[in-house]
N, C-alpha and C. Protein backbone atom coordinates (compact mmCIF):
# COMPACT_ATOMS: atom_id res chain seq x y z
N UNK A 1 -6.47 23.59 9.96
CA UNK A 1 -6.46 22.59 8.91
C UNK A 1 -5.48 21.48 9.29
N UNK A 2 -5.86 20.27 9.40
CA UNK A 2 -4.96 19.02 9.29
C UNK A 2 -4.69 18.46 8.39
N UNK A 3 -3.30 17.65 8.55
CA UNK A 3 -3.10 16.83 7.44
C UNK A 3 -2.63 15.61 7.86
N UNK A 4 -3.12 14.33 6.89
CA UNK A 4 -2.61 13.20 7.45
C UNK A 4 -2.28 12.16 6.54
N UNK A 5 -0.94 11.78 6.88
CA UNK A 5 0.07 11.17 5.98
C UNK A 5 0.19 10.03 6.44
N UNK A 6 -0.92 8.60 4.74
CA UNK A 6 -0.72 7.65 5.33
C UNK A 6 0.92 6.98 4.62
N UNK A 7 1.17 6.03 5.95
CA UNK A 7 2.05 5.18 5.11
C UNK A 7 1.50 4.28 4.12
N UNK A 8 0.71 4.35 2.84
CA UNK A 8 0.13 3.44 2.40
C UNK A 8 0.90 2.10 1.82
N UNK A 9 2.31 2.21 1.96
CA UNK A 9 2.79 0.67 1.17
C UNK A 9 2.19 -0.25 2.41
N UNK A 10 2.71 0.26 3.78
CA UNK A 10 2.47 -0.54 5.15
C UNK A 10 0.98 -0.97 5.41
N UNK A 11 -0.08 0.24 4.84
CA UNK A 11 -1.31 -0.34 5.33
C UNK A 11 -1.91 -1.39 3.78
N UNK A 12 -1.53 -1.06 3.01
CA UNK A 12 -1.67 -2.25 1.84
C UNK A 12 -0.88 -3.66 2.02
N UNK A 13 0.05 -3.78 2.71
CA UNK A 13 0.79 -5.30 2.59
C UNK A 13 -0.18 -5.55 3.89
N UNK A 14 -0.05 -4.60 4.95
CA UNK A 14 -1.21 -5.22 6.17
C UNK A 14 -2.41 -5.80 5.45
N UNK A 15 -3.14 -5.39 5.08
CA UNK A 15 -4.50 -5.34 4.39
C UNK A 15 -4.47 -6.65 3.77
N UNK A 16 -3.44 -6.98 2.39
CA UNK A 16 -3.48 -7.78 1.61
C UNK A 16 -3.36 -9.47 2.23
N UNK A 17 -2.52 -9.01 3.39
CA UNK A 17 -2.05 -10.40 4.32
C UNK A 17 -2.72 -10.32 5.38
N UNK A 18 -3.78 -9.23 5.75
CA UNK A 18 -5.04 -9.22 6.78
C UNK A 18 -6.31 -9.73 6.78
N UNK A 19 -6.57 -9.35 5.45
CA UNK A 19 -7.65 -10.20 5.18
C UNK A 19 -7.77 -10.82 4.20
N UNK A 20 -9.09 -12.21 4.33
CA UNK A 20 -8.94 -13.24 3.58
C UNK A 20 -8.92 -12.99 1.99
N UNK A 21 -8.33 -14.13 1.32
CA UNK A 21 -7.97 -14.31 -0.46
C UNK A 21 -9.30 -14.44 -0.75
N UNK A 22 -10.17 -14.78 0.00
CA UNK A 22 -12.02 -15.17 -0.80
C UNK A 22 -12.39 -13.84 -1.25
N UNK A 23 -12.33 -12.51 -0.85
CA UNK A 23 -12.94 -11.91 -1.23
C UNK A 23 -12.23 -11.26 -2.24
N UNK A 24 -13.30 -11.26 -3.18
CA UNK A 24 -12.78 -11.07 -4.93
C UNK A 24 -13.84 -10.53 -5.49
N UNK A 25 -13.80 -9.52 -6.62
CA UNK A 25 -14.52 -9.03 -7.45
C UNK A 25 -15.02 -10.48 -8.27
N UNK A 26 -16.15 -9.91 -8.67
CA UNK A 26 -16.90 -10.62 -9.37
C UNK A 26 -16.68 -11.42 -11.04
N UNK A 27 -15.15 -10.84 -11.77
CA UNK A 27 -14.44 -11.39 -12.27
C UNK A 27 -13.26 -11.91 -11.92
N UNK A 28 -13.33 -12.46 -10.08
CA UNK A 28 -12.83 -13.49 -9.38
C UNK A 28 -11.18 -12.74 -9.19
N UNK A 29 -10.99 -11.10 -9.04
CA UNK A 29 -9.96 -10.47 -8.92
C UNK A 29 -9.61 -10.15 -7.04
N UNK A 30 -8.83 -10.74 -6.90
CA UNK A 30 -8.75 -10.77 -5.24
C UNK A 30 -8.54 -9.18 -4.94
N UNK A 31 -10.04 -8.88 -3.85
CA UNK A 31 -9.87 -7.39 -3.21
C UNK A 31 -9.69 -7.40 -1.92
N UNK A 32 -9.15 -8.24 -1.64
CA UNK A 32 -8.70 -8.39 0.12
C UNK A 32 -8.12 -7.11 0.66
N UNK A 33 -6.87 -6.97 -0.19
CA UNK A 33 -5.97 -5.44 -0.05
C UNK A 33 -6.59 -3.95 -0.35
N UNK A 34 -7.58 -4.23 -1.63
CA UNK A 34 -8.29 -2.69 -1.46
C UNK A 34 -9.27 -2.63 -0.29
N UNK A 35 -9.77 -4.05 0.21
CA UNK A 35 -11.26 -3.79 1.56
C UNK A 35 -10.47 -3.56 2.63
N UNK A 36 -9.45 -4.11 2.73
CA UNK A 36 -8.83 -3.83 3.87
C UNK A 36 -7.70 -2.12 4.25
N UNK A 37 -7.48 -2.01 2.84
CA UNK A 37 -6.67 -0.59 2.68
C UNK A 37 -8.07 0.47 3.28
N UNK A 38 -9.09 0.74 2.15
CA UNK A 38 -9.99 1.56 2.96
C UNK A 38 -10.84 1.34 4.73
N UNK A 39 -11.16 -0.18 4.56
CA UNK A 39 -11.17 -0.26 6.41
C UNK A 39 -10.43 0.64 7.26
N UNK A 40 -8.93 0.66 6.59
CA UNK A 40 -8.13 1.14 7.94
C UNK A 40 -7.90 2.49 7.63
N UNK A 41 -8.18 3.04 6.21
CA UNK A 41 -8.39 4.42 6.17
C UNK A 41 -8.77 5.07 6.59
N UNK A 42 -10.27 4.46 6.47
CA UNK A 42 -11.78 5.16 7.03
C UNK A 42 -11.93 5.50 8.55
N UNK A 43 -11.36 4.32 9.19
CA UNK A 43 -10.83 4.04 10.65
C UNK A 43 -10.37 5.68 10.81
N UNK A 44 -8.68 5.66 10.29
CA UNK A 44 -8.31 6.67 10.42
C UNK A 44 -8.97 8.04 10.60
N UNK A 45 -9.20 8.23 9.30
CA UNK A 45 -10.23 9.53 8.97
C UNK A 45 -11.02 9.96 10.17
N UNK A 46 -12.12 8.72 10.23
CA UNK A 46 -12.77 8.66 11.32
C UNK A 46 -12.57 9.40 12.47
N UNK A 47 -11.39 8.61 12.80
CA UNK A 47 -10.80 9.05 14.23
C UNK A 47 -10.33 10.32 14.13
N UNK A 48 -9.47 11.11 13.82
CA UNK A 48 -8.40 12.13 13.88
C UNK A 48 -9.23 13.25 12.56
N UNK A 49 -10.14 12.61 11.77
CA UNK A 49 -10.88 14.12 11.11
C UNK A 49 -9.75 15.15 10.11
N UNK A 50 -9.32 14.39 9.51
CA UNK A 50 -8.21 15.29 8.32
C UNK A 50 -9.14 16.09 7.66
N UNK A 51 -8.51 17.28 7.11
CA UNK A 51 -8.64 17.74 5.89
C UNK A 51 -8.08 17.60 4.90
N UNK A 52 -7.06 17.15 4.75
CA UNK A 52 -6.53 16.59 3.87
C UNK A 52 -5.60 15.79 3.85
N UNK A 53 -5.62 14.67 3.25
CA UNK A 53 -5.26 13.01 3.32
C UNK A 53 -4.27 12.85 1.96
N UNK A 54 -2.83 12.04 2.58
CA UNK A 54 -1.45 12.11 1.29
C UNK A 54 -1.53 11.06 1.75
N UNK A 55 -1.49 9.74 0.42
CA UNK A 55 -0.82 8.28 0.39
C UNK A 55 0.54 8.74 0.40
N UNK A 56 1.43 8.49 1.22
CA UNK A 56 2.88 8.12 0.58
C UNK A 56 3.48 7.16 0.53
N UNK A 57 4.06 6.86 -0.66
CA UNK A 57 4.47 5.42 -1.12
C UNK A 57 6.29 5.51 -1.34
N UNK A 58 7.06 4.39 -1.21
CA UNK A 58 8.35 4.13 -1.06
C UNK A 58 8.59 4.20 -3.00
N UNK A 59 9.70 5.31 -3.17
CA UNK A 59 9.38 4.33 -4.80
C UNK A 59 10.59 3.61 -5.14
N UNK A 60 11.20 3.35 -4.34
CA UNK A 60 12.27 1.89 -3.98
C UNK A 60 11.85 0.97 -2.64
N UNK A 61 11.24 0.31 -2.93
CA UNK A 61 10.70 0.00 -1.96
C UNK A 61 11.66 -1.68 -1.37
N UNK A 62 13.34 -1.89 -1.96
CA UNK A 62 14.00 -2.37 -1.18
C UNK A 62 15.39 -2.33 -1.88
N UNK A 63 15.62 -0.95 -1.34
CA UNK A 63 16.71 -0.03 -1.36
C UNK A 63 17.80 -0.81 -1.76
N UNK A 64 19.00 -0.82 -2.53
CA UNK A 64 20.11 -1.63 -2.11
C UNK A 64 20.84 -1.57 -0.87
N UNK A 65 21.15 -0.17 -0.28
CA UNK A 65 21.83 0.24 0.31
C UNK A 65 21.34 -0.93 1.79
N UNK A 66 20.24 -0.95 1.95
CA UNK A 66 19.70 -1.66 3.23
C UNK A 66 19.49 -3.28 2.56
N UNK A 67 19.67 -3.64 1.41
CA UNK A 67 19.99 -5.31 1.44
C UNK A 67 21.33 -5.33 1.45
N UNK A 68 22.49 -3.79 1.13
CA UNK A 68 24.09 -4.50 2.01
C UNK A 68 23.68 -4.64 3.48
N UNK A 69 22.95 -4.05 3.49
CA UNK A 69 23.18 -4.04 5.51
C UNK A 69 22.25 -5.23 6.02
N UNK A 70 21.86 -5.85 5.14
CA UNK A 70 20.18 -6.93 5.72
C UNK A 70 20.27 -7.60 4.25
N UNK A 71 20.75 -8.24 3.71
CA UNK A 71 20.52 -9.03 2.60
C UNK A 71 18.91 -9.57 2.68
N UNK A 72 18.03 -10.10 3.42
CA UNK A 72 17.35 -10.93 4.26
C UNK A 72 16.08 -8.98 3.93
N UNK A 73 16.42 -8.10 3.98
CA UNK A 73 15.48 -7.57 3.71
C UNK A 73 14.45 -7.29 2.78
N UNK A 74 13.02 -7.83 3.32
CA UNK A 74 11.81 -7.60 2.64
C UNK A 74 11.65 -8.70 1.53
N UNK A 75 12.66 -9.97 1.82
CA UNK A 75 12.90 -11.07 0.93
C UNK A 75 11.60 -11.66 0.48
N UNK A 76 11.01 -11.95 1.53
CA UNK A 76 9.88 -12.50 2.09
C UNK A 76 9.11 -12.41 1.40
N UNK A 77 8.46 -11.12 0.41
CA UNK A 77 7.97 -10.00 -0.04
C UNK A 77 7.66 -10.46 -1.96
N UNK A 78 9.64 -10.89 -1.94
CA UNK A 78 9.05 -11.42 -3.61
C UNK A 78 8.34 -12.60 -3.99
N UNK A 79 7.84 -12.85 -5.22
CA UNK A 79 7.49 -13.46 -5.34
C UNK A 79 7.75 -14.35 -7.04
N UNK A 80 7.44 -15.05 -7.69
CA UNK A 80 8.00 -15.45 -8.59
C UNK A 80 7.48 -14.65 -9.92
N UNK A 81 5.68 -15.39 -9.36
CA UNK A 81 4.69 -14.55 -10.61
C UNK A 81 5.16 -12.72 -10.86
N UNK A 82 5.73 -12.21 -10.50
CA UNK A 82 5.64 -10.53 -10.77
C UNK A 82 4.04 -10.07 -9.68
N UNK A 83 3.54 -10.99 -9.27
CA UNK A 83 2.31 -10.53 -8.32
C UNK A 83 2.61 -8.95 -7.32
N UNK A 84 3.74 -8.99 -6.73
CA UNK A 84 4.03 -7.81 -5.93
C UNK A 84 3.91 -6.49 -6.84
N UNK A 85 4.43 -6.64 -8.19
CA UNK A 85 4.72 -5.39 -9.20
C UNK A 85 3.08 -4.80 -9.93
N UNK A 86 3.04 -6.30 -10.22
CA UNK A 86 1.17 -6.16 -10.74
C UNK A 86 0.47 -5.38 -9.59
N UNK A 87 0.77 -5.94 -8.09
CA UNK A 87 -0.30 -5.19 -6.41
C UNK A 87 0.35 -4.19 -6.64
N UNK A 88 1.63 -3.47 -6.74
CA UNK A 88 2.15 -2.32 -6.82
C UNK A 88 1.28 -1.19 -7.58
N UNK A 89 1.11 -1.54 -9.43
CA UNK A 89 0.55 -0.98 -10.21
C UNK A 89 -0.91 -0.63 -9.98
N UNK A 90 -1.10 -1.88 -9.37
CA UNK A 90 -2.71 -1.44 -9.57
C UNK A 90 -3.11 -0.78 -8.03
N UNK A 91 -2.32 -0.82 -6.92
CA UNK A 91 -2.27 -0.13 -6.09
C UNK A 91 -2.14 1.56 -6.26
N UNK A 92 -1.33 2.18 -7.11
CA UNK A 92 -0.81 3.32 -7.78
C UNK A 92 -2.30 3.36 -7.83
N UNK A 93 -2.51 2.75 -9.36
CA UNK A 93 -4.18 2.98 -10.22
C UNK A 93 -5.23 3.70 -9.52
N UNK A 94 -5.27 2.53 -8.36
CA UNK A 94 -6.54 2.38 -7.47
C UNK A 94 -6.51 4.05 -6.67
N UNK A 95 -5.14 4.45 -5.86
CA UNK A 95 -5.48 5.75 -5.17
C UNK A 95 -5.24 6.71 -6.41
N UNK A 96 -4.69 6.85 -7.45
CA UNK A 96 -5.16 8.21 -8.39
C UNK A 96 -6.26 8.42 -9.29
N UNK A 97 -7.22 7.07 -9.05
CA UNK A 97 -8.65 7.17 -8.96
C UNK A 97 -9.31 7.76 -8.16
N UNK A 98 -8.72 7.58 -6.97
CA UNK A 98 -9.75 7.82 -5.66
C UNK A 98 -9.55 9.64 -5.62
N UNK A 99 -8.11 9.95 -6.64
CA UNK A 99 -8.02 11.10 -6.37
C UNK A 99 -6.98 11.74 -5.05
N UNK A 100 -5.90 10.27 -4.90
CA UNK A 100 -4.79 10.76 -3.58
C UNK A 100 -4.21 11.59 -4.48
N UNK A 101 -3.50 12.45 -3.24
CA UNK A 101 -2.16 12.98 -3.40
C UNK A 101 -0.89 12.31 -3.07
N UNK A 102 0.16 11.37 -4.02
CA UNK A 102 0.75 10.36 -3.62
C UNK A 102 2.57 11.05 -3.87
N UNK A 103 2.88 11.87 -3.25
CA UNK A 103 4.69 11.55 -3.33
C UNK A 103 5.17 10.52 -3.11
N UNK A 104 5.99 10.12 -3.77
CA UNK A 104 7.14 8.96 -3.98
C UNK A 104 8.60 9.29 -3.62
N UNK A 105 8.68 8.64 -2.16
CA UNK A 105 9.98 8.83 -1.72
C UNK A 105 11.13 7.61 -2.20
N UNK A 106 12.04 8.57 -3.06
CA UNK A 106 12.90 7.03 -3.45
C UNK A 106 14.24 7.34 -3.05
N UNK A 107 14.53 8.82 -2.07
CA UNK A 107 16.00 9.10 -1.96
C UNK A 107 15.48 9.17 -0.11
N UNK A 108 16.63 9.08 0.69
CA UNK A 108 16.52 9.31 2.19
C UNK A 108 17.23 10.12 2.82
């Protein structure tokens, strides 16, 4: 039996900034990040044949401890609208639909 543990915060910001803003649900909701999250899933799967597949997600996903050491970390990242928190939530939504198994690492 295998198991395979994606980093999903990493393959969702890839995804979201991989592929284009045009593609949108039909009440004009940008799915760039979910077509591109399963692309590189499926990829995965594909390749290496799991039996069973864990999203794991950061649930601090910019630690204090590493903006004393990097102020400059993951800055890039915010944004004004709350857009990152909204992709966050509905990121959550989207894999405990699909039925992931998602631990949330928030201590190191």
């Amino acid at each position: 039996m295998t198991l395979m543990l994606l980093d999903s915060a990493s393959l969702w910001y890839r995804a979201y900034f991989g592929m284009p803003d045009t593609l949108v649900s039909p009440s004009g909701m940008p799915v760039n990040a979910i077509r591109g999250f399963l692309d590189m899933t499926s990829r995965l799967v594909v390749k290496y044949q799991p039996n069973r597949l864990v999203a794991c997600l950061e649930g601090d996903w910019r630690p204090s401890w590493r903006v004393e050491l990097f102020p400059a970390y993951k800055l890039n990242r915010l944004d004004e609208e709350g857009g990152r928190m909204n992709r966050t939530l509905f990121h959550l939504k989207f894999l405990s639909c699909l039925k992931f198994l998602m631990p949330l690492a928030c201590l190191y």
